[in-house]
N, C-alpha and C. Protein backbone atom coordinates (compact mmCIF):
# COMPACT_ATOMS: atom_id res chain seq x y z
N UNK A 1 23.91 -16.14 7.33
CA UNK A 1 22.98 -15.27 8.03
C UNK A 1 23.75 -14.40 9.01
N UNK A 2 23.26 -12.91 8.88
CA UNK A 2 24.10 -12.31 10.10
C UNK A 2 24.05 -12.14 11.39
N UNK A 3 24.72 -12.38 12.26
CA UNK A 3 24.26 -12.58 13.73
C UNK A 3 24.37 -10.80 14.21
N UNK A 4 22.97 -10.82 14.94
CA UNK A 4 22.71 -9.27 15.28
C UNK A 4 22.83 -9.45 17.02
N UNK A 5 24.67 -9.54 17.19
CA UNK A 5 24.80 -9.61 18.28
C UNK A 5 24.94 -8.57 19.59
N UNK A 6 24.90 -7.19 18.65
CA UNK A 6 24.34 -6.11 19.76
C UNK A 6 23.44 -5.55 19.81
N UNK A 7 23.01 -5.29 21.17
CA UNK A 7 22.24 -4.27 21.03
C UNK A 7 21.36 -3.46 19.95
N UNK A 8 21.91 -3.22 20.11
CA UNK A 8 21.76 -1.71 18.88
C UNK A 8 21.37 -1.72 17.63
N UNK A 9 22.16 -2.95 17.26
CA UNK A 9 21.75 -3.77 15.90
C UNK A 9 20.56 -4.76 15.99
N UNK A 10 20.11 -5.61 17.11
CA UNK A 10 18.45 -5.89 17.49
C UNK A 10 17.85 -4.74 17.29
N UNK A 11 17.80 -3.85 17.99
CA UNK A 11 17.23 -2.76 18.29
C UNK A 11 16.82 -2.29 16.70
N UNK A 12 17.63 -1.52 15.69
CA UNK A 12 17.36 -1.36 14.65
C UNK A 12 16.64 -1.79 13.72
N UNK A 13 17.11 -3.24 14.14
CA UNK A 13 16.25 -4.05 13.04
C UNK A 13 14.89 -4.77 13.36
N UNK A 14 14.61 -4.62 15.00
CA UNK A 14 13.46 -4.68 15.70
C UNK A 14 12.56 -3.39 15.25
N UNK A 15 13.14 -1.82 15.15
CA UNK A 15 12.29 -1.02 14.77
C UNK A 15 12.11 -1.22 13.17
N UNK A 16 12.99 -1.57 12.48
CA UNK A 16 12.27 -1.27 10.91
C UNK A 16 10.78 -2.30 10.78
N UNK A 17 11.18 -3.83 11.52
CA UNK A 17 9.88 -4.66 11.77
C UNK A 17 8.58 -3.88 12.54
N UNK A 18 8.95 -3.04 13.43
CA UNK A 18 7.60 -2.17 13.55
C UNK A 18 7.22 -0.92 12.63
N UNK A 19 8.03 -0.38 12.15
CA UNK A 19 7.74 0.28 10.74
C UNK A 19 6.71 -0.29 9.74
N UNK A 20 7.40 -1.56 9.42
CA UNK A 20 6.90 -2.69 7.95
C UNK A 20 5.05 -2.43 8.55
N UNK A 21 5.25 -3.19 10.19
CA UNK A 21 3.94 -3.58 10.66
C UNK A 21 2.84 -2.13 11.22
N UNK A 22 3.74 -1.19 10.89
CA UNK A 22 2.63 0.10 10.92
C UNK A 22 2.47 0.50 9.84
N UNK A 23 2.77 0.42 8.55
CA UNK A 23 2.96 0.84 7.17
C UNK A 23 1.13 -0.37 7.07
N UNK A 24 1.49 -1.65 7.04
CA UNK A 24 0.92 -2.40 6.87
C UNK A 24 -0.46 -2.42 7.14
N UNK A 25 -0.22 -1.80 8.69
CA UNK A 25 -1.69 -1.38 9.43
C UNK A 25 -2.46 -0.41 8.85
N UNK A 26 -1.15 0.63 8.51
CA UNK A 26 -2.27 1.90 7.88
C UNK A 26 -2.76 1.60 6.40
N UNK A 27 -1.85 0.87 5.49
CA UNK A 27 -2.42 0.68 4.73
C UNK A 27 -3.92 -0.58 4.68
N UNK A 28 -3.81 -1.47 5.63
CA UNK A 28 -5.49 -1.86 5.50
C UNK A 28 -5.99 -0.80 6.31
N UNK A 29 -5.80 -0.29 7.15
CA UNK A 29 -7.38 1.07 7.15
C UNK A 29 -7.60 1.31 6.29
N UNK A 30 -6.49 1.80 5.53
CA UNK A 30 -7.18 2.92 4.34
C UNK A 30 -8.09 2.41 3.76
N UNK A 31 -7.55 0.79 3.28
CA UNK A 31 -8.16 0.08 2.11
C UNK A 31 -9.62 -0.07 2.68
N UNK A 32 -9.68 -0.64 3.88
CA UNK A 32 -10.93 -0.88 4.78
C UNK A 32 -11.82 0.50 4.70
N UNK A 33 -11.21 1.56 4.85
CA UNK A 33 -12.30 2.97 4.84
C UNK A 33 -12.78 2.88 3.19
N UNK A 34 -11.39 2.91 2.59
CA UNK A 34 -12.31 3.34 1.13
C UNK A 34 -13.22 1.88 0.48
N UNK A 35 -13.02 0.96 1.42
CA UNK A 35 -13.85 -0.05 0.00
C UNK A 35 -15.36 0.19 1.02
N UNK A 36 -15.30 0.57 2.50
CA UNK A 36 -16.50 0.51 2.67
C UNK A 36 -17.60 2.03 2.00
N UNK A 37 -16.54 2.77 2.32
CA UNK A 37 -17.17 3.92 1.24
C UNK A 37 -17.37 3.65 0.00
N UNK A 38 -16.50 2.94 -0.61
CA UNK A 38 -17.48 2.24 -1.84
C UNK A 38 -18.62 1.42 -2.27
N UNK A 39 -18.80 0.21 -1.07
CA UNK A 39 -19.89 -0.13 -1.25
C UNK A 39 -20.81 0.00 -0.54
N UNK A 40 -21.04 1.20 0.31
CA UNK A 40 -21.95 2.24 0.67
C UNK A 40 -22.41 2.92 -0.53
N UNK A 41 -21.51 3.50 -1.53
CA UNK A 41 -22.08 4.17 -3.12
C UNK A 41 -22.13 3.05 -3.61
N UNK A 42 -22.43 1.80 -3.54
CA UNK A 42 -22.72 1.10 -4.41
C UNK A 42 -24.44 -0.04 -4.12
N UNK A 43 -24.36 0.98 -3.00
CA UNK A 43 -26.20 0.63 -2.57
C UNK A 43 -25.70 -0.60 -1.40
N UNK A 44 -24.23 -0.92 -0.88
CA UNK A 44 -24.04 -2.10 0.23
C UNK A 44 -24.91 -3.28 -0.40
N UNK A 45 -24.44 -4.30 -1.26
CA UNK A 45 -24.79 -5.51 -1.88
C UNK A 45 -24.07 -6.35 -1.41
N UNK A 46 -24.95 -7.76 -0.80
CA UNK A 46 -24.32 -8.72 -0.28
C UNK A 46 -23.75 -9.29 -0.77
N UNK A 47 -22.80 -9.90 -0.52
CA UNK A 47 -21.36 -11.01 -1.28
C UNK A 47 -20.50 -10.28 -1.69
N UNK A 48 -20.17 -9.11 -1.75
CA UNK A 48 -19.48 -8.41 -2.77
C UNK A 48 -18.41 -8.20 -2.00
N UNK A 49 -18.09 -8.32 -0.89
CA UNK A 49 -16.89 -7.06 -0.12
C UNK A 49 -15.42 -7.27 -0.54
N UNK A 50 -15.39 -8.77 -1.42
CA UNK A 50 -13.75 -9.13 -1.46
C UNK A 50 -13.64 -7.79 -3.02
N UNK A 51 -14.76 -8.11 -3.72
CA UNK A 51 -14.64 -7.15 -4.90
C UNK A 51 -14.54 -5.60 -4.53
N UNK A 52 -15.16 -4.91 -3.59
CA UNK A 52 -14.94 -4.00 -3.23
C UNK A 52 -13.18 -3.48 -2.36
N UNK A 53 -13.04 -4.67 -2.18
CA UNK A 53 -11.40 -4.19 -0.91
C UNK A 53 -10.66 -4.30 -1.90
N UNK A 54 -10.79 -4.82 -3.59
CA UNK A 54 -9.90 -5.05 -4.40
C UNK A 54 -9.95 -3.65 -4.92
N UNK A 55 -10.94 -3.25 -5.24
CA UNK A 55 -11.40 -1.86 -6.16
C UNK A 55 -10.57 -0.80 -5.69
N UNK A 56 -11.00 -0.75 -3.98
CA UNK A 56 -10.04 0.16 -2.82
C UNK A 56 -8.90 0.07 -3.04
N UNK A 57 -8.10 -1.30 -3.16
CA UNK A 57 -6.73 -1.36 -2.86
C UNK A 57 -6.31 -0.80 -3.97
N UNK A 58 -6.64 -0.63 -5.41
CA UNK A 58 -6.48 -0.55 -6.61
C UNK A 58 -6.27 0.94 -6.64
N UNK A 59 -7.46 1.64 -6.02
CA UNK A 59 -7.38 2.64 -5.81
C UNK A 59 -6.24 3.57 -5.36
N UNK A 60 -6.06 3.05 -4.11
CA UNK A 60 -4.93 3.29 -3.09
C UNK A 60 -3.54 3.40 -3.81
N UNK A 61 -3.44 2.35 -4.64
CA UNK A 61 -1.98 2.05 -5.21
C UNK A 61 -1.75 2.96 -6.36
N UNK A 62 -3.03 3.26 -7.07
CA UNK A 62 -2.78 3.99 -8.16
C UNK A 62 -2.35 5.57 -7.37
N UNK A 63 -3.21 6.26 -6.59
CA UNK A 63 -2.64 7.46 -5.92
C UNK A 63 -1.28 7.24 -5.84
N UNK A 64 -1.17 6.52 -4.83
CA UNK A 64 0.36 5.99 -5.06
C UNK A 64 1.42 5.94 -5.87
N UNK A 65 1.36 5.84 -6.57
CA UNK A 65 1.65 5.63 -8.06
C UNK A 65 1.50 7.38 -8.30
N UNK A 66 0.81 7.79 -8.12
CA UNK A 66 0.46 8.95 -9.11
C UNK A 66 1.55 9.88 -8.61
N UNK A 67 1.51 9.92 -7.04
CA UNK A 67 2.40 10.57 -6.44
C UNK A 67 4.22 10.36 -6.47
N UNK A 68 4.17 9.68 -6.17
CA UNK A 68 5.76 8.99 -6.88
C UNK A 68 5.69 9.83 -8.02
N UNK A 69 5.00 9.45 -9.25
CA UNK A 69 5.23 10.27 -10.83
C UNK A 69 5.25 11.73 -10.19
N UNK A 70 4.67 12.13 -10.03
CA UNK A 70 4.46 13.85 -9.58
C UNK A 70 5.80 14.20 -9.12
N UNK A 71 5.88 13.37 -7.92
CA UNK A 71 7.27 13.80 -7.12
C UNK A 71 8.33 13.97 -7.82
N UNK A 72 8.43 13.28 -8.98
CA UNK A 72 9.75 12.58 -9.72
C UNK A 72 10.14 13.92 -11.02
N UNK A 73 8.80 14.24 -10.92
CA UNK A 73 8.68 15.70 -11.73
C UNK A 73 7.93 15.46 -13.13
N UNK A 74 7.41 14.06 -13.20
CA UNK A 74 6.16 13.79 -14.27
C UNK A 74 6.51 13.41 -15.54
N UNK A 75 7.72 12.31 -15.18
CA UNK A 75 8.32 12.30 -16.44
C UNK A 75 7.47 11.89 -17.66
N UNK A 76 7.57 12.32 -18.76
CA UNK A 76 6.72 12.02 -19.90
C UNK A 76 6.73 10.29 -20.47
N UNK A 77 5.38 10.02 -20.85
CA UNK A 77 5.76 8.36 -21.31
C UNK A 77 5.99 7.72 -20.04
N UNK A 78 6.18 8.29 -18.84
CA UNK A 78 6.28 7.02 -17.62
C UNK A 78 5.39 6.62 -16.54
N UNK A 79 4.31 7.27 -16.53
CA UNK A 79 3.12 6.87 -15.72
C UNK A 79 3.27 5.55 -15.51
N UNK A 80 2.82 4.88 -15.98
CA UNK A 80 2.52 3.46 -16.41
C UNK A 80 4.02 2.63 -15.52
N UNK A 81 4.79 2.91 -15.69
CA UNK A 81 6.21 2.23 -15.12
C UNK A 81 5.65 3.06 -13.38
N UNK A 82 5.68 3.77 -12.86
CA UNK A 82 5.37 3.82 -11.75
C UNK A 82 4.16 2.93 -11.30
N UNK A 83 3.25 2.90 -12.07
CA UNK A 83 2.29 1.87 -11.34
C UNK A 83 2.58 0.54 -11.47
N UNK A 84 3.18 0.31 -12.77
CA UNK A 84 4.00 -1.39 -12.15
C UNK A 84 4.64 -1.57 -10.76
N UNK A 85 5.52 -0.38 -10.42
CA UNK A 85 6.61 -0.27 -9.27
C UNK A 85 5.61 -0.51 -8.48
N UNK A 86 4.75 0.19 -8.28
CA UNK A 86 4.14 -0.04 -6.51
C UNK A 86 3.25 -1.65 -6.93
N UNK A 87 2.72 -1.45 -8.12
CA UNK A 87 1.86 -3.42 -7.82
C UNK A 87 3.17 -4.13 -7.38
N UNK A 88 4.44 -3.99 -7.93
CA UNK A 88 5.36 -5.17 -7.61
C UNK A 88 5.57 -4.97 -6.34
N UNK A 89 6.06 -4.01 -6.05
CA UNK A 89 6.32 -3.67 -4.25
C UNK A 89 5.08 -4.35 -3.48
N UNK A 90 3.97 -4.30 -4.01
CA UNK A 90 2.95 -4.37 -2.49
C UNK A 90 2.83 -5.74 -2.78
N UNK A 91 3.18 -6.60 -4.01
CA UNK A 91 2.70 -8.01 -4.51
C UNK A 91 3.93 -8.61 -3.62
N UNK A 92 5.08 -8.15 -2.83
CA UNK A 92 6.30 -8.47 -2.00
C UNK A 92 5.69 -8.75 -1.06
């Protein structure tokens, strides 16, 4: 294990841990805004909300996904391999 005996090197690796934990944050808002906007269009039915934050998150990841492909310049035949990438990343 490496000892992060300066400064600087806490420091760094103290900010990427608040990175991870603001990445983290924004991504449950999002998920939290869109599944309640979903089951607002879905008439708000009781019991349902774990099925709805799944629908959201699903959602979320596929944009995700979509964007990565776009960015990458849309390679043909590879959709599908970008959306594995982000389920495996967020399943980390």
């Amino acid at each position: 294990m490496k000892n992060y005996s300066s400064g600087a090197e806490r420091q760094k690796l103290q900010g990427r841990r608040e990175d991870n934990e603001y990445r983290a944050d924004c991504l449950e808002q999002s998920v939290r805004e869109r599944a309640y906007f979903l089951w607002e269009q879905g008439g708000r039915p009781v019991g349902r909300a774990e099925e709805y934050w799944r629908r959201a998150l699903e959602q979320h990841l596929r944009e995700r996904a979509h964007v990565l492909w776009v960015q990458d310049g849309r390679p043909e035949g590879r959709a599908d391999e970008y959306w594995q990438r982000i389920r495996d990343f967020e399943a980390q």
